[in-house]
C-alpha atoms as a PDB file:
ATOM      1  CA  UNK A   1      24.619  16.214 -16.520  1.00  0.00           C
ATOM      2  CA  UNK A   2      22.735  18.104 -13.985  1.00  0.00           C
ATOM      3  CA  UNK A   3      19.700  18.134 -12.315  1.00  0.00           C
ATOM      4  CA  UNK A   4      16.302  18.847 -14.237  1.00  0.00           C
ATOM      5  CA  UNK A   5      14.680  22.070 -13.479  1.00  0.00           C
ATOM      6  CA  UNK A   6      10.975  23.132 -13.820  1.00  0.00           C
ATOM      7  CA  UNK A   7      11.771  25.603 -15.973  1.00  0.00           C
ATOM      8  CA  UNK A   8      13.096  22.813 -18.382  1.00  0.00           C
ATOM      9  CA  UNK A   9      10.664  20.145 -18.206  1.00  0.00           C
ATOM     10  CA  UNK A  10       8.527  20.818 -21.636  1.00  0.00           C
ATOM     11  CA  UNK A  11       4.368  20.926 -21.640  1.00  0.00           C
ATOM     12  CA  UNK A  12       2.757  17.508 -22.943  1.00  0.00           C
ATOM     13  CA  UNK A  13       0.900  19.737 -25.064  1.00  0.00           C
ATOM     14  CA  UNK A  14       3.999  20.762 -26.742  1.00  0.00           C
ATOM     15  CA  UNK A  15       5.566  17.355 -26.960  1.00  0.00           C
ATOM     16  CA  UNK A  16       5.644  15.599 -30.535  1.00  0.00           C
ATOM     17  CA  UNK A  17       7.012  12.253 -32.275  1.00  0.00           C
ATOM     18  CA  UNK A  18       9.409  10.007 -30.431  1.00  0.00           C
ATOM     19  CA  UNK A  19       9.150  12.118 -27.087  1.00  0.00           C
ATOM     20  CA  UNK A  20       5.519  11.659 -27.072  1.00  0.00           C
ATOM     21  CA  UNK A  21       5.319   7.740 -28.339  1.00  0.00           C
ATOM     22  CA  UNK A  22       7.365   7.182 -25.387  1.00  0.00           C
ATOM     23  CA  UNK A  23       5.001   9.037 -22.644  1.00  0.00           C
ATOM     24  CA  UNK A  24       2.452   6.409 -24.139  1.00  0.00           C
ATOM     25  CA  UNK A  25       4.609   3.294 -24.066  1.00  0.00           C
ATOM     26  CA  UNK A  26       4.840   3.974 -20.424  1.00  0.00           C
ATOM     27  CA  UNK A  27       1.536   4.826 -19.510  1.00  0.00           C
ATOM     28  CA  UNK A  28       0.565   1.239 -21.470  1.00  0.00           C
ATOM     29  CA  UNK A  29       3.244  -0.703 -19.795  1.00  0.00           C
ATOM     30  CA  UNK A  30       1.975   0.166 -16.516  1.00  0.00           C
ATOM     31  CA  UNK A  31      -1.391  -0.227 -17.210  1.00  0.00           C
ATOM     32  CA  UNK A  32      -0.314  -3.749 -18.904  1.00  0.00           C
ATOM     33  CA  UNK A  33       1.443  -4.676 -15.538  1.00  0.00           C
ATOM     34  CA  UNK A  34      -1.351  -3.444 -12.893  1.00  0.00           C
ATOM     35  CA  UNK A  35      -3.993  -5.564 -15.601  1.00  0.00           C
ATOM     36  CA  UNK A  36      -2.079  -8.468 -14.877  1.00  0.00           C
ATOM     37  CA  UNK A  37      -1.430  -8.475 -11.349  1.00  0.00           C
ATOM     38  CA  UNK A  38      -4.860  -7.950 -11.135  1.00  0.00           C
ATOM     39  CA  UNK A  39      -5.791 -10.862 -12.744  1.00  0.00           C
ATOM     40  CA  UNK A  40      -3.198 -12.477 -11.342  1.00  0.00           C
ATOM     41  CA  UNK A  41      -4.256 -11.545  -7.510  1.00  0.00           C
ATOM     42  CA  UNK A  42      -8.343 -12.882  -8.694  1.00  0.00           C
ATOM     43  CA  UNK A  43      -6.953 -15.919  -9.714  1.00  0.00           C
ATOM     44  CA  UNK A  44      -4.294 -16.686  -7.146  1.00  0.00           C
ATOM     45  CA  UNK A  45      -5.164 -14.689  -4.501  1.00  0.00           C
ATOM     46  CA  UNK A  46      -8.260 -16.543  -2.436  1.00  0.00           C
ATOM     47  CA  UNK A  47      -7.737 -19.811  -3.735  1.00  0.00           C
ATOM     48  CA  UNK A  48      -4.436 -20.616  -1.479  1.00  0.00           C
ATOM     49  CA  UNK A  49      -5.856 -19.120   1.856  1.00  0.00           C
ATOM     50  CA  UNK A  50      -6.257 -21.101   4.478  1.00  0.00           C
ATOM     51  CA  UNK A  51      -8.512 -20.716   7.063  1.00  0.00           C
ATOM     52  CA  UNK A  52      -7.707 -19.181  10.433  1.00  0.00           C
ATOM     53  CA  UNK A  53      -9.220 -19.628  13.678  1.00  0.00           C
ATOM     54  CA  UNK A  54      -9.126 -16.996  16.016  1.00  0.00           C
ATOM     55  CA  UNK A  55      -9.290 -18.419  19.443  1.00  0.00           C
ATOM     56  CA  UNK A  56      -7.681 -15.336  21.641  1.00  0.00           C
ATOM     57  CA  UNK A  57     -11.734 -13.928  21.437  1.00  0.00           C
ATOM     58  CA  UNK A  58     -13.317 -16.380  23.992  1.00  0.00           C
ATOM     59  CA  UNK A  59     -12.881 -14.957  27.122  1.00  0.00           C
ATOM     60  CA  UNK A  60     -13.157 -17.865  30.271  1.00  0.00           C
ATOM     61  CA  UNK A  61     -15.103 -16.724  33.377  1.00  0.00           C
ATOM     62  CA  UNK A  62     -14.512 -18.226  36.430  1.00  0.00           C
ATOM     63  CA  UNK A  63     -17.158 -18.099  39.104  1.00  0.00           C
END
Protein backbone atom coordinates (compact mmCIF):
# COMPACT_ATOMS: atom_id res chain seq x y z
CA UNK A 1 0.00 0.00 0.00
CA UNK A 2 1.52 3.27 -0.72
CA UNK A 3 1.24 6.63 0.06
CA UNK A 4 -1.94 8.75 -1.03
CA UNK A 5 -1.35 11.28 -3.64
CA UNK A 6 -3.34 14.50 -4.48
CA UNK A 7 -3.99 13.41 -7.60
CA UNK A 8 -5.94 10.44 -5.95
CA UNK A 9 -7.80 11.90 -3.22
CA UNK A 10 -11.53 12.22 -4.91
CA UNK A 11 -13.73 15.74 -4.70
CA UNK A 12 -16.54 15.62 -1.85
CA UNK A 13 -18.65 16.72 -4.54
CA UNK A 14 -18.07 13.56 -6.32
CA UNK A 15 -18.29 11.29 -3.34
CA UNK A 16 -21.58 9.07 -2.98
CA UNK A 17 -23.12 6.25 -0.58
CA UNK A 18 -20.94 4.56 1.99
CA UNK A 19 -17.85 6.91 1.23
CA UNK A 20 -19.90 9.86 1.93
CA UNK A 21 -22.05 8.44 5.15
CA UNK A 22 -18.73 8.00 6.56
CA UNK A 23 -17.31 11.76 5.98
CA UNK A 24 -20.57 12.53 8.09
CA UNK A 25 -20.17 9.98 10.86
CA UNK A 26 -16.94 11.70 11.50
CA UNK A 27 -17.76 15.13 11.28
CA UNK A 28 -20.79 14.11 14.00
CA UNK A 29 -18.52 12.18 16.20
CA UNK A 30 -16.34 15.04 16.65
CA UNK A 31 -18.80 17.44 17.02
CA UNK A 32 -20.51 14.84 19.62
CA UNK A 33 -17.11 14.75 21.55
CA UNK A 34 -16.16 18.67 21.54
CA UNK A 35 -20.31 19.07 22.76
CA UNK A 36 -19.46 17.08 25.58
CA UNK A 37 -16.28 18.23 26.79
CA UNK A 38 -17.81 21.34 26.63
CA UNK A 39 -20.37 20.63 28.84
CA UNK A 40 -18.27 18.72 30.65
CA UNK A 41 -15.52 21.68 31.22
CA UNK A 42 -19.01 24.22 32.35
CA UNK A 43 -19.88 21.80 34.71
CA UNK A 44 -16.60 20.60 36.14
CA UNK A 45 -14.42 23.11 35.28
CA UNK A 46 -14.91 26.24 37.97
CA UNK A 47 -16.52 24.36 40.52
CA UNK A 48 -13.15 22.47 41.82
CA UNK A 49 -10.85 25.64 41.71
CA UNK A 50 -9.48 26.74 44.52
CA UNK A 51 -8.51 29.97 45.24
CA UNK A 52 -4.97 31.30 44.94
CA UNK A 53 -3.30 34.02 46.62
CA UNK A 54 -0.68 35.72 44.99
CA UNK A 55 1.61 37.15 47.54
CA UNK A 56 5.04 37.62 45.33
CA UNK A 57 3.07 41.28 44.24
CA UNK A 58 3.63 43.23 47.55
CA UNK A 59 6.75 44.72 47.30
CA UNK A 60 8.37 45.74 51.15
CA UNK A 61 10.12 49.15 51.33
CA UNK A 62 12.49 49.74 53.76
CA UNK A 63 13.25 53.29 54.79
Amino acid sequence: MSEPRLEDIGDYDKLTGEKKRIVWIVIAVGLAIGLVFTIADSYYGTANNMPQHDNTTKILQNK
